[in-house]
C-alpha atoms as a PDB file:
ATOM      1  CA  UNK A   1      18.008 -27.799 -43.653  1.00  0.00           C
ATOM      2  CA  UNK A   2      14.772 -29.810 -43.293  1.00  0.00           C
ATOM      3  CA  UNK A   3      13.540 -31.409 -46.048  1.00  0.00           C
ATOM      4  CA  UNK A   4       9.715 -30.078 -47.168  1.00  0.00           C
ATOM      5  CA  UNK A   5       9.220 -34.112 -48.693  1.00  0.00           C
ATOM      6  CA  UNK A   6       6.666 -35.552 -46.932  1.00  0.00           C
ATOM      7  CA  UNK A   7       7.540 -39.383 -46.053  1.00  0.00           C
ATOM      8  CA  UNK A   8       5.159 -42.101 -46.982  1.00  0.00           C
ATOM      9  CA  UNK A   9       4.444 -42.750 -43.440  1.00  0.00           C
ATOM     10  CA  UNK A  10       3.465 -38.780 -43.066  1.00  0.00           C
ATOM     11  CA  UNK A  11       0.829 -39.556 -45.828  1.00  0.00           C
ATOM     12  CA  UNK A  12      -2.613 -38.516 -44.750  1.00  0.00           C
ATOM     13  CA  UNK A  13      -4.973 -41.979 -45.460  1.00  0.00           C
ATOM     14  CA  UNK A  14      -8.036 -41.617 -47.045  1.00  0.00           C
ATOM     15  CA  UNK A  15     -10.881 -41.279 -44.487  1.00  0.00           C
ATOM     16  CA  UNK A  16     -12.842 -44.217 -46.311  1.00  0.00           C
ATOM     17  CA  UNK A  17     -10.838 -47.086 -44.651  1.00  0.00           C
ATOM     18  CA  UNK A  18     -11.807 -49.642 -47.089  1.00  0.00           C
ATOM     19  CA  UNK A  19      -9.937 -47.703 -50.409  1.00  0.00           C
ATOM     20  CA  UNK A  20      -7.014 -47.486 -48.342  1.00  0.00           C
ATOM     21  CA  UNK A  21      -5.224 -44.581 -50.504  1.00  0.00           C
ATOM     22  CA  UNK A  22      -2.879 -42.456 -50.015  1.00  0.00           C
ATOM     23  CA  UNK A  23      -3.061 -38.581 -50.970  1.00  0.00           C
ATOM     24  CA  UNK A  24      -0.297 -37.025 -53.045  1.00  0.00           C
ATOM     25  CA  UNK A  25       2.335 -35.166 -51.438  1.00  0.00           C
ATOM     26  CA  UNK A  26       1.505 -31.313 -51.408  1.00  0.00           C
ATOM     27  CA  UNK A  27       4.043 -29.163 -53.681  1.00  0.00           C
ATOM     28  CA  UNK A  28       6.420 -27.032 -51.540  1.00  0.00           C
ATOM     29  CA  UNK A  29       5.347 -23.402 -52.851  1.00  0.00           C
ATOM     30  CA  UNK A  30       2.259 -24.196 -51.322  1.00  0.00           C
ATOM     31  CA  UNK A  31       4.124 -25.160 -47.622  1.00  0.00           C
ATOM     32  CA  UNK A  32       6.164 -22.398 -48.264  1.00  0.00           C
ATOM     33  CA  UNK A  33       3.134 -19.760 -48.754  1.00  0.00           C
ATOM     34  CA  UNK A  34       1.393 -21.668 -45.258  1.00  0.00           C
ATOM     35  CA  UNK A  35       4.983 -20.849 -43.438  1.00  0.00           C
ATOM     36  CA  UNK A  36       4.207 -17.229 -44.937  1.00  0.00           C
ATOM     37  CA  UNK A  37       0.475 -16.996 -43.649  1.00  0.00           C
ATOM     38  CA  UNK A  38       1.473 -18.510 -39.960  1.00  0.00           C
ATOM     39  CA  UNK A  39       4.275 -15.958 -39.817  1.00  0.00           C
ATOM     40  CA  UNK A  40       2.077 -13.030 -40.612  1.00  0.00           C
ATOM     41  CA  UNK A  41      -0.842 -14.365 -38.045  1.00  0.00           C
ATOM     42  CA  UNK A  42       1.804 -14.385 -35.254  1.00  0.00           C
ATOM     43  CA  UNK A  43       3.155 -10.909 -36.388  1.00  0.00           C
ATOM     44  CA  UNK A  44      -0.660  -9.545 -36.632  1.00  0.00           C
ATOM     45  CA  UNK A  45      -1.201 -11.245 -33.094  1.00  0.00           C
ATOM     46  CA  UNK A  46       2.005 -10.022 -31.123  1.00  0.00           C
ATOM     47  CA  UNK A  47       0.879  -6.394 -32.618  1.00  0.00           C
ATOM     48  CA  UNK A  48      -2.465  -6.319 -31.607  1.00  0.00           C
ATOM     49  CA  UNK A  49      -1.587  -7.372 -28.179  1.00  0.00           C
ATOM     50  CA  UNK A  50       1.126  -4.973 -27.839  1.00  0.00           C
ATOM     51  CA  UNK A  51      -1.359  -2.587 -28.264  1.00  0.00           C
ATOM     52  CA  UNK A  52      -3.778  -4.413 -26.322  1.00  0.00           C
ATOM     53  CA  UNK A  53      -1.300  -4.001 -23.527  1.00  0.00           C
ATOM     54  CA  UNK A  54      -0.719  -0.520 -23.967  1.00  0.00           C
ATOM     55  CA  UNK A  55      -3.781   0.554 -23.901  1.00  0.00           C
ATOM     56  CA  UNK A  56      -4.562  -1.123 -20.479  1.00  0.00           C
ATOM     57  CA  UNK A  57      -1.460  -0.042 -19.387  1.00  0.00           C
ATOM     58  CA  UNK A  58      -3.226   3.527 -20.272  1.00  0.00           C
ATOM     59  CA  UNK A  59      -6.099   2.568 -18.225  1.00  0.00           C
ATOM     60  CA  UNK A  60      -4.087   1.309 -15.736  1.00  0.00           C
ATOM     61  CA  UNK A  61      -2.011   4.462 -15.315  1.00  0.00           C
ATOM     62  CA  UNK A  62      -5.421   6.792 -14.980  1.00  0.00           C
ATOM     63  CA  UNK A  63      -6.964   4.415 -12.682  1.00  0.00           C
ATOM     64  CA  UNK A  64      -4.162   4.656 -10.819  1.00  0.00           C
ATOM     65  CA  UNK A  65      -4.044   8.691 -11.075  1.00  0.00           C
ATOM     66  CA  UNK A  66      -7.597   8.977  -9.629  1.00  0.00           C
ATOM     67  CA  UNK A  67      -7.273   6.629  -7.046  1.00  0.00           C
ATOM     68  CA  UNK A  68      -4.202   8.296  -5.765  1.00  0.00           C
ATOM     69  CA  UNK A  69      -5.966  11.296  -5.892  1.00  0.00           C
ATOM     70  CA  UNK A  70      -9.206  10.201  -4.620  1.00  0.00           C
ATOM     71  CA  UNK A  71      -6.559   9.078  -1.606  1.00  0.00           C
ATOM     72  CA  UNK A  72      -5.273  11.988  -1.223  1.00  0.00           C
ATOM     73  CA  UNK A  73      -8.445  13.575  -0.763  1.00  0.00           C
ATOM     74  CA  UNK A  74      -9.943  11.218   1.181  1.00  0.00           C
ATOM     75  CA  UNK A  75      -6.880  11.269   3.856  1.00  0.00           C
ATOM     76  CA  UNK A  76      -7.187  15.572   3.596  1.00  0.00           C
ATOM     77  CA  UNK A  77     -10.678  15.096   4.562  1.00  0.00           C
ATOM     78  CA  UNK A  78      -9.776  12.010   7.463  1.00  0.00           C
ATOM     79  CA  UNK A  79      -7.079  14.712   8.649  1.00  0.00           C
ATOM     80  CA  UNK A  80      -9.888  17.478   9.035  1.00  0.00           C
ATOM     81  CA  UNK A  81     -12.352  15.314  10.571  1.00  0.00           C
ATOM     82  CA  UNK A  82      -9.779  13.538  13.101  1.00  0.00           C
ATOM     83  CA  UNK A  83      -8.591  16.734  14.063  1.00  0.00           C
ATOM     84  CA  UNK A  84     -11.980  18.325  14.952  1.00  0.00           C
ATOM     85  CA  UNK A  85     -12.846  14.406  16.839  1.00  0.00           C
ATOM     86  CA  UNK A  86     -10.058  14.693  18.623  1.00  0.00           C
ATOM     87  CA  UNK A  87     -10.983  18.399  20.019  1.00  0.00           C
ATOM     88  CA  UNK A  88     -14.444  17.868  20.824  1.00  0.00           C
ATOM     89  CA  UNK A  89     -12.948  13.962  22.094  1.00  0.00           C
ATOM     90  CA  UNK A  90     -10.490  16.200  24.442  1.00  0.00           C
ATOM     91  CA  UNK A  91     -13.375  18.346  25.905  1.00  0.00           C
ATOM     92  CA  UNK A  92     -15.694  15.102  26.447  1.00  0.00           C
ATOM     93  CA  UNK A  93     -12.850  13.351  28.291  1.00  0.00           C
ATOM     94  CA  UNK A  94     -12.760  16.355  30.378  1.00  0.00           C
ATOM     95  CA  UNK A  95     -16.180  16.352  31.384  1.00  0.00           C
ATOM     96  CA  UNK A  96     -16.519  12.629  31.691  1.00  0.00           C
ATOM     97  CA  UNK A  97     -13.706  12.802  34.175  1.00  0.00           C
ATOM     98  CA  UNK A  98     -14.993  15.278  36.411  1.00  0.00           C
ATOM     99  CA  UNK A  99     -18.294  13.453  35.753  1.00  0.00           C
ATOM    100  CA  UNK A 100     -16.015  10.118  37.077  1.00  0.00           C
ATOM    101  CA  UNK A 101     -14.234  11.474  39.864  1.00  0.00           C
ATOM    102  CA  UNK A 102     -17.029  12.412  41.191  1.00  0.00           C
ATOM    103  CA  UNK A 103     -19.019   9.422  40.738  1.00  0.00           C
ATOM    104  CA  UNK A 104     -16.064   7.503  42.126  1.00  0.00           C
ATOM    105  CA  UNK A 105     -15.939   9.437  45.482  1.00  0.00           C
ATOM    106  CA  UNK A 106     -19.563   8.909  45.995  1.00  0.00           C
ATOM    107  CA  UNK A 107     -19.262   5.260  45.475  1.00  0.00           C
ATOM    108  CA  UNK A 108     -16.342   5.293  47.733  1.00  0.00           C
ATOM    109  CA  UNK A 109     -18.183   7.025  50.379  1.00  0.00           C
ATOM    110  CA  UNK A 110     -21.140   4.914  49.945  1.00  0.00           C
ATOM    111  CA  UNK A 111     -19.090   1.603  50.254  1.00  0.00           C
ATOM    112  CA  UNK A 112     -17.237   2.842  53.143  1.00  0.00           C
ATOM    113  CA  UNK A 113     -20.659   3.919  54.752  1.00  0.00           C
ATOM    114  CA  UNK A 114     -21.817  -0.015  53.749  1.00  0.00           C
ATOM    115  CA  UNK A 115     -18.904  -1.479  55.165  1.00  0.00           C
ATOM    116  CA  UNK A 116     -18.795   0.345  58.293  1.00  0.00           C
ATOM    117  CA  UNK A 117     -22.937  -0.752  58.672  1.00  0.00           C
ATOM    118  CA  UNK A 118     -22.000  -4.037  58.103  1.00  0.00           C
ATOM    119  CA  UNK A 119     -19.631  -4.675  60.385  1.00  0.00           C
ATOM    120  CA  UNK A 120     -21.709  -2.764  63.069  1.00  0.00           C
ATOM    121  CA  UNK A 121     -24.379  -5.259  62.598  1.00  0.00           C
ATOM    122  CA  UNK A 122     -22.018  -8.265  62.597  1.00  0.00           C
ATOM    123  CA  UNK A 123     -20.239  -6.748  65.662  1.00  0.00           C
ATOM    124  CA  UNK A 124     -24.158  -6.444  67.308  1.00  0.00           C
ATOM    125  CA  UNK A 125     -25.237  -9.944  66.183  1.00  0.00           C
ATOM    126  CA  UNK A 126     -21.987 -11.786  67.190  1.00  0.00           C
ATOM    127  CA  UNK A 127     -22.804  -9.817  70.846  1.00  0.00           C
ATOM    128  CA  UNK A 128     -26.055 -11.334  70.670  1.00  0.00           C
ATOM    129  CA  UNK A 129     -25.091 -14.909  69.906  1.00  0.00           C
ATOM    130  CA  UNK A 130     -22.694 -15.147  72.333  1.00  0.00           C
ATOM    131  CA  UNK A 131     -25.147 -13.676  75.322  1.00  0.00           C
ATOM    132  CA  UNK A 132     -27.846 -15.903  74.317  1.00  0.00           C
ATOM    133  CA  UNK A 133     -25.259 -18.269  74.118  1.00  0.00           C
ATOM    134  CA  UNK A 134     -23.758 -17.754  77.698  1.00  0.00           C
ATOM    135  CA  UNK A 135     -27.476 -16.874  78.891  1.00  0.00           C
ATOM    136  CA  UNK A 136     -28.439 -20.817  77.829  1.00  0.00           C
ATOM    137  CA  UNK A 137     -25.213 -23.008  79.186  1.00  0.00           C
ATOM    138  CA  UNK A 138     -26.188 -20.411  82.660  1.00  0.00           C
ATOM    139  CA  UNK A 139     -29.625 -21.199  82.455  1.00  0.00           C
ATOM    140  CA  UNK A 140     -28.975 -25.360  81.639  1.00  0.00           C
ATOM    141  CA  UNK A 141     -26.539 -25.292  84.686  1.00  0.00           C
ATOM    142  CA  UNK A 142     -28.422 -23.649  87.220  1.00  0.00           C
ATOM    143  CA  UNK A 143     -31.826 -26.158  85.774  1.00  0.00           C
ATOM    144  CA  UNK A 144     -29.125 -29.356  86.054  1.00  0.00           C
ATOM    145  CA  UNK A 145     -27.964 -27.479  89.812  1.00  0.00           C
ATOM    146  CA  UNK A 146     -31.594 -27.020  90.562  1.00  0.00           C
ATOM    147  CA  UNK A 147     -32.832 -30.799  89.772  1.00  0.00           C
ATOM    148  CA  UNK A 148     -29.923 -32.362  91.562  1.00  0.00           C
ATOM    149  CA  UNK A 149     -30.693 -30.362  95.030  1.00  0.00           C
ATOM    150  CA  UNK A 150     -34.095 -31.125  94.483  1.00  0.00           C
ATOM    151  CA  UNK A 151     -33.474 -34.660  93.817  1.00  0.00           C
ATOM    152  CA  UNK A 152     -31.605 -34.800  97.055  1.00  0.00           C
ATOM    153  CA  UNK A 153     -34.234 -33.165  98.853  1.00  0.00           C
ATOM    154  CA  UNK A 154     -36.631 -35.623  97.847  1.00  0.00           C
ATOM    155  CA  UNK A 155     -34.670 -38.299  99.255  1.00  0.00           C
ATOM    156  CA  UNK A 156     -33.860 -36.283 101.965  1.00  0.00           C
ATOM    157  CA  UNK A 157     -37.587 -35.998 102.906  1.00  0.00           C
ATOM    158  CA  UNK A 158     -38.442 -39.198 101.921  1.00  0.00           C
ATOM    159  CA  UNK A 159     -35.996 -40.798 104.601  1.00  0.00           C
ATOM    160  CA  UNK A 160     -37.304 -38.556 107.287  1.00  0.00           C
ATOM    161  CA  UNK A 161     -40.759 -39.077 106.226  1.00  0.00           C
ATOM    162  CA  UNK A 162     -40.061 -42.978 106.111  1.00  0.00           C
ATOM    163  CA  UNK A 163     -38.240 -42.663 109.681  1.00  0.00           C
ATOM    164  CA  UNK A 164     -40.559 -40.553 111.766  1.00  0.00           C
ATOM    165  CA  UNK A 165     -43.432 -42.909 110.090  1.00  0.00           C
ATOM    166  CA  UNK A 166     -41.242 -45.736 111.483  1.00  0.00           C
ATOM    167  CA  UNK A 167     -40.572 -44.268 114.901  1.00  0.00           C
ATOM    168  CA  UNK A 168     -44.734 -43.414 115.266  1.00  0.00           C
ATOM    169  CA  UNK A 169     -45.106 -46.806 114.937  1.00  0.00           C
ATOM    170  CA  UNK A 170     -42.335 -48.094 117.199  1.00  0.00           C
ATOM    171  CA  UNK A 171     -43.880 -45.617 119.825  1.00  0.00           C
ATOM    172  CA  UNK A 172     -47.177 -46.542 119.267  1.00  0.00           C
ATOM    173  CA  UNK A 173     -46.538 -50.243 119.779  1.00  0.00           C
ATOM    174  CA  UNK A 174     -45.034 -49.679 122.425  1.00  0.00           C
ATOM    175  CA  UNK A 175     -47.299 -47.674 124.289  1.00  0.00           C
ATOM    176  CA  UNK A 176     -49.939 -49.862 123.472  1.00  0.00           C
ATOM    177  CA  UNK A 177     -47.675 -53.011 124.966  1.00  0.00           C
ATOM    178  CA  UNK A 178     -47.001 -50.848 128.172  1.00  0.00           C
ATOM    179  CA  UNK A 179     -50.756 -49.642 128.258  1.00  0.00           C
ATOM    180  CA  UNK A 180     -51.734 -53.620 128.148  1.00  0.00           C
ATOM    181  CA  UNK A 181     -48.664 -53.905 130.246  1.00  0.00           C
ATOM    182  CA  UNK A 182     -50.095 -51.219 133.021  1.00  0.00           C
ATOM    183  CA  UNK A 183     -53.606 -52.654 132.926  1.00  0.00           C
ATOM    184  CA  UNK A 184     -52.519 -56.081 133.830  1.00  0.00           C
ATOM    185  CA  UNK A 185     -50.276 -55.014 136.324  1.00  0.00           C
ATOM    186  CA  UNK A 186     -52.759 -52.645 138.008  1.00  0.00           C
ATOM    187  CA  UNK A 187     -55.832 -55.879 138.085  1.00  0.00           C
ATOM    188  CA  UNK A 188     -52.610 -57.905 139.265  1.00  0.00           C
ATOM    189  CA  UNK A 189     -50.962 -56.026 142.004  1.00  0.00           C
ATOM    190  CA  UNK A 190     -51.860 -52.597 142.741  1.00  0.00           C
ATOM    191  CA  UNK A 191     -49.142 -51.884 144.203  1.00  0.00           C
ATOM    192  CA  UNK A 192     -46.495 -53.012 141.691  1.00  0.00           C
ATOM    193  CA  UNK A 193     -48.376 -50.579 139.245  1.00  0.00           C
ATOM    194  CA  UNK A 194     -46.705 -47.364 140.401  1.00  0.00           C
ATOM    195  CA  UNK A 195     -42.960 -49.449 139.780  1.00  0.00           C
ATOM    196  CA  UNK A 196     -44.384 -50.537 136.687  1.00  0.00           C
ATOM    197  CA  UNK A 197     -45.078 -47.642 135.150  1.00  0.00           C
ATOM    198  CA  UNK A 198     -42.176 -45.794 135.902  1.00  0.00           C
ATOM    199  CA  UNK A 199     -39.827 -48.684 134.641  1.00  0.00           C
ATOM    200  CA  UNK A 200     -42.541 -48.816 131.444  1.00  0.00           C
ATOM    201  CA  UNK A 201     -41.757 -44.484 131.278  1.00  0.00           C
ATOM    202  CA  UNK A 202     -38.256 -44.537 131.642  1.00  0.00           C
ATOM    203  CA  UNK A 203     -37.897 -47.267 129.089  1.00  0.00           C
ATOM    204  CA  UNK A 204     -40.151 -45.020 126.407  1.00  0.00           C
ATOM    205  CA  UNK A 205     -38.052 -42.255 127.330  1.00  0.00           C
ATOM    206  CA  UNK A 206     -34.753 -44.305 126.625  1.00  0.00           C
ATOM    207  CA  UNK A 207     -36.365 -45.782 123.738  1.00  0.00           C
ATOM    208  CA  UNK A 208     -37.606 -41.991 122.317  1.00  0.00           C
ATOM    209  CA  UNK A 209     -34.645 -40.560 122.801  1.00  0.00           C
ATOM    210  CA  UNK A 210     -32.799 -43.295 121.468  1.00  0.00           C
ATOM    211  CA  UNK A 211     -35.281 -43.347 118.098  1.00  0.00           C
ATOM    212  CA  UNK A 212     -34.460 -39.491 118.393  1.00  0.00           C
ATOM    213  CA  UNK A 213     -30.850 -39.744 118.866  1.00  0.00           C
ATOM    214  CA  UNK A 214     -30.551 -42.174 115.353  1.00  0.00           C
ATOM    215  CA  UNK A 215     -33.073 -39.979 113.575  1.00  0.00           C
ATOM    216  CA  UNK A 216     -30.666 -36.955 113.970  1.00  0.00           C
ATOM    217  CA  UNK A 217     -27.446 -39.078 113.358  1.00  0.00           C
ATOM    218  CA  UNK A 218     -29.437 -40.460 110.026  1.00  0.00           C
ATOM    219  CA  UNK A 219     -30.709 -37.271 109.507  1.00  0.00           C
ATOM    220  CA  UNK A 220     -26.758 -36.038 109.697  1.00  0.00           C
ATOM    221  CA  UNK A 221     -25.608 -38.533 107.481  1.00  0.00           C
ATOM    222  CA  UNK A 222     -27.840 -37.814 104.831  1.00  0.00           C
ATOM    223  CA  UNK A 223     -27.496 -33.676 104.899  1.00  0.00           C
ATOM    224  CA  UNK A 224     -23.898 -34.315 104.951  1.00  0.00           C
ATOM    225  CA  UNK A 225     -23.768 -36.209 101.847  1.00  0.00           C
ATOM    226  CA  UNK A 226     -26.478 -34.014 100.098  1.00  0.00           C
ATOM    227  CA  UNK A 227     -24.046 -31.155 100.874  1.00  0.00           C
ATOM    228  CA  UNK A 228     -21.408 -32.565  99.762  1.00  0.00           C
ATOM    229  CA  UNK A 229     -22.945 -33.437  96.145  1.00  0.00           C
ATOM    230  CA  UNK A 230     -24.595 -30.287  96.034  1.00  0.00           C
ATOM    231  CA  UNK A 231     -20.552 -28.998  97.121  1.00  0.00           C
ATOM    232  CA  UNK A 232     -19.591 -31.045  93.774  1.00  0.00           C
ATOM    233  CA  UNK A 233     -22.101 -29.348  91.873  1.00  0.00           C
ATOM    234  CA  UNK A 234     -20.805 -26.141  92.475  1.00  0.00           C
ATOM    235  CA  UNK A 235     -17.718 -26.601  91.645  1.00  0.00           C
ATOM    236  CA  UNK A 236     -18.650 -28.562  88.208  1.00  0.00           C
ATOM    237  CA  UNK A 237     -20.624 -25.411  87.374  1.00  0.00           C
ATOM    238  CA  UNK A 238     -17.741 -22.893  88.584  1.00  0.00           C
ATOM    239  CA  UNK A 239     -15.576 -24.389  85.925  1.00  0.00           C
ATOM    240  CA  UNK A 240     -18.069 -24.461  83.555  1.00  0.00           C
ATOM    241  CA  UNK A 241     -19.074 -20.884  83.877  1.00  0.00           C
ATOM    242  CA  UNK A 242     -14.963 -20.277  83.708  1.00  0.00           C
ATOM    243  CA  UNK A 243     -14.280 -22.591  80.452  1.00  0.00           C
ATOM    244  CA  UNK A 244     -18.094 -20.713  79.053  1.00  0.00           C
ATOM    245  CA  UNK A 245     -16.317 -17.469  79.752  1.00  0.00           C
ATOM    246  CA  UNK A 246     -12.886 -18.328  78.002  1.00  0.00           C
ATOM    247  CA  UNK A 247     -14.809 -19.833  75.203  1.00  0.00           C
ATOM    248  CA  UNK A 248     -16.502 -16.244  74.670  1.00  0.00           C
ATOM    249  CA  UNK A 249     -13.505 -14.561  75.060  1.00  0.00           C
ATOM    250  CA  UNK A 250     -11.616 -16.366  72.783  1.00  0.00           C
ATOM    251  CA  UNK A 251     -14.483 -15.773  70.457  1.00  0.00           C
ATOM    252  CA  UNK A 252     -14.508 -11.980  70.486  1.00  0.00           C
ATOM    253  CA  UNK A 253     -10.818 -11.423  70.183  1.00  0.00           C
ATOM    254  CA  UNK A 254     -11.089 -13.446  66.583  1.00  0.00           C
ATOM    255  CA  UNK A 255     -14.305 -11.595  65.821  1.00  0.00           C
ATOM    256  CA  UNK A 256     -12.562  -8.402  67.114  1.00  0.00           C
ATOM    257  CA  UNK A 257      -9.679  -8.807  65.912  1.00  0.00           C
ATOM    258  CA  UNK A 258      -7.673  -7.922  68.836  1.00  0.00           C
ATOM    259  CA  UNK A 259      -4.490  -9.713  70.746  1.00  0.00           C
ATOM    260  CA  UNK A 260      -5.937 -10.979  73.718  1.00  0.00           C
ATOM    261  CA  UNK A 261      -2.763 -10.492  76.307  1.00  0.00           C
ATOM    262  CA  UNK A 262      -3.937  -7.194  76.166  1.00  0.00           C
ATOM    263  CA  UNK A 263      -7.081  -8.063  78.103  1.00  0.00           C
ATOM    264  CA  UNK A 264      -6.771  -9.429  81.861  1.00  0.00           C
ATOM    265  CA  UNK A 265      -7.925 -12.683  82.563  1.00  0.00           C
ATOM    266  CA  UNK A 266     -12.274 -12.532  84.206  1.00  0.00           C
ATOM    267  CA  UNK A 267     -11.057 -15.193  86.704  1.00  0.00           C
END
């Protein structure tokens, strides 16, 4: 048992510090009626919130009641209305697939119609690049054929020009040297003039024909060698034309897509 004696230590001190005194110790009927009070506060308390509780337990339980109803309802009424979506849903989807089938053949056709445009025109324009193509190496082959035969031909001419020029004036000296030649023979001997000049004719005629006969062997030389350069020429631009021609074959069998031992060689 615990003893209701308050200790002097559990002494309540005066609130004026300076008196320092302590209050008397209470008498136990009074403790005894404050253990009473507390006890019947506590009671009172527990009770009212025992009741407390069971009344919003109460609530509780109603709330409860009409939300489950209002659930239950509410899901009836989500039933219906899914039910009716999902028929009218059903017929949409019907018509939005005939609606898509159709669009999708349309756009089928039309992309096969694009497609097949397309690679018409690319077939067309890769045909036009590779004439213009073949149409400009011909064209810079036979202009590079063409300058180096006319090249030649200028020098050609130029020697000829330069050698009958130099054979005019051989023969022009010279029959100025056997005119002076005749003139002084005929004041000197009359009769040595007839010799004279046919020794002075034959030797122009042996000279000519010599002139003539190293002309034409020049002449020779030089024709020769033209033709055989212009010979070289034609062969350069034979295999050109032939690795031209390979090059654009080789070019539409990618574009074309097709095996190429299928095709005979051009050359």
């Amino acid at each position: 048992m615990f003893s209701l004696v308050i200790r002097d230590s559990q002494q309540r001190i005066s609130p004026i510090r300076f008196l320092f005194l302590k209050l008397p110790p209470p008498p136990r009927a009074a403790l005894l009626v404050a253990v009473v009070v507390v006890v019947v506060v506590v009671v009172v308390v527990v009770v009212v919130v025992v009741v407390v509780v069971v009344a919003i337990v109460e609530v509780v339980v109603v709330v409860v009641v009409v939300v489950v109803v209002v659930v239950v309802v509410v899901v009836v009424v989500v039933a219906i209305v899914v039910e009716v979506v999902v028929v009218v849903v059903v017929q949409v989807v019907e018509q939005v697939v005939v609606v898509v089938v159709v669009v999708v053949v349309v756009v089928v056709v039309v992309v096969v119609v694009v497609v097949v445009v397309v690679v018409a025109i690319l077939v067309v324009v890769v045909v036009v690049v590779v004439v213009v193509v073949v149409v400009a190496i011909v064209v810079v082959v036979v202009v590079e054929v063409v300058v180096v035969v006319v090249e030649e031909v200028v020098v050609v001419v130029v020697v000829v020009v330069v050698v009958v020029v130099v054979v005019v004036v051989v023969v022009t000296e010279v029959a100025v040297v056997v005119v002076v030649a005749v003139v002084v023979v005929v004041e000197v001997v009359e009769e040595v003039v007839v010799v004279v000049v046919v020794v002075v004719v034959v030797v122009v005629v042996v000279v000519a024909v010599v002139v003539v006969v190293v002309v034409v062997v020049v002449v020779a030389g030089v024709v020769v060698v033209v033709v055989e350069e212009v010979v070289v020429v034609v062969v350069v631009v034979v295999v050109e034309v032939q690795v031209v021609v390979q090059v654009v074959v080789a070019v539409v069998v990618v574009v074309g897509g097709h095996n190429p031992q299928n095709h005979p060689p051009f050359f």
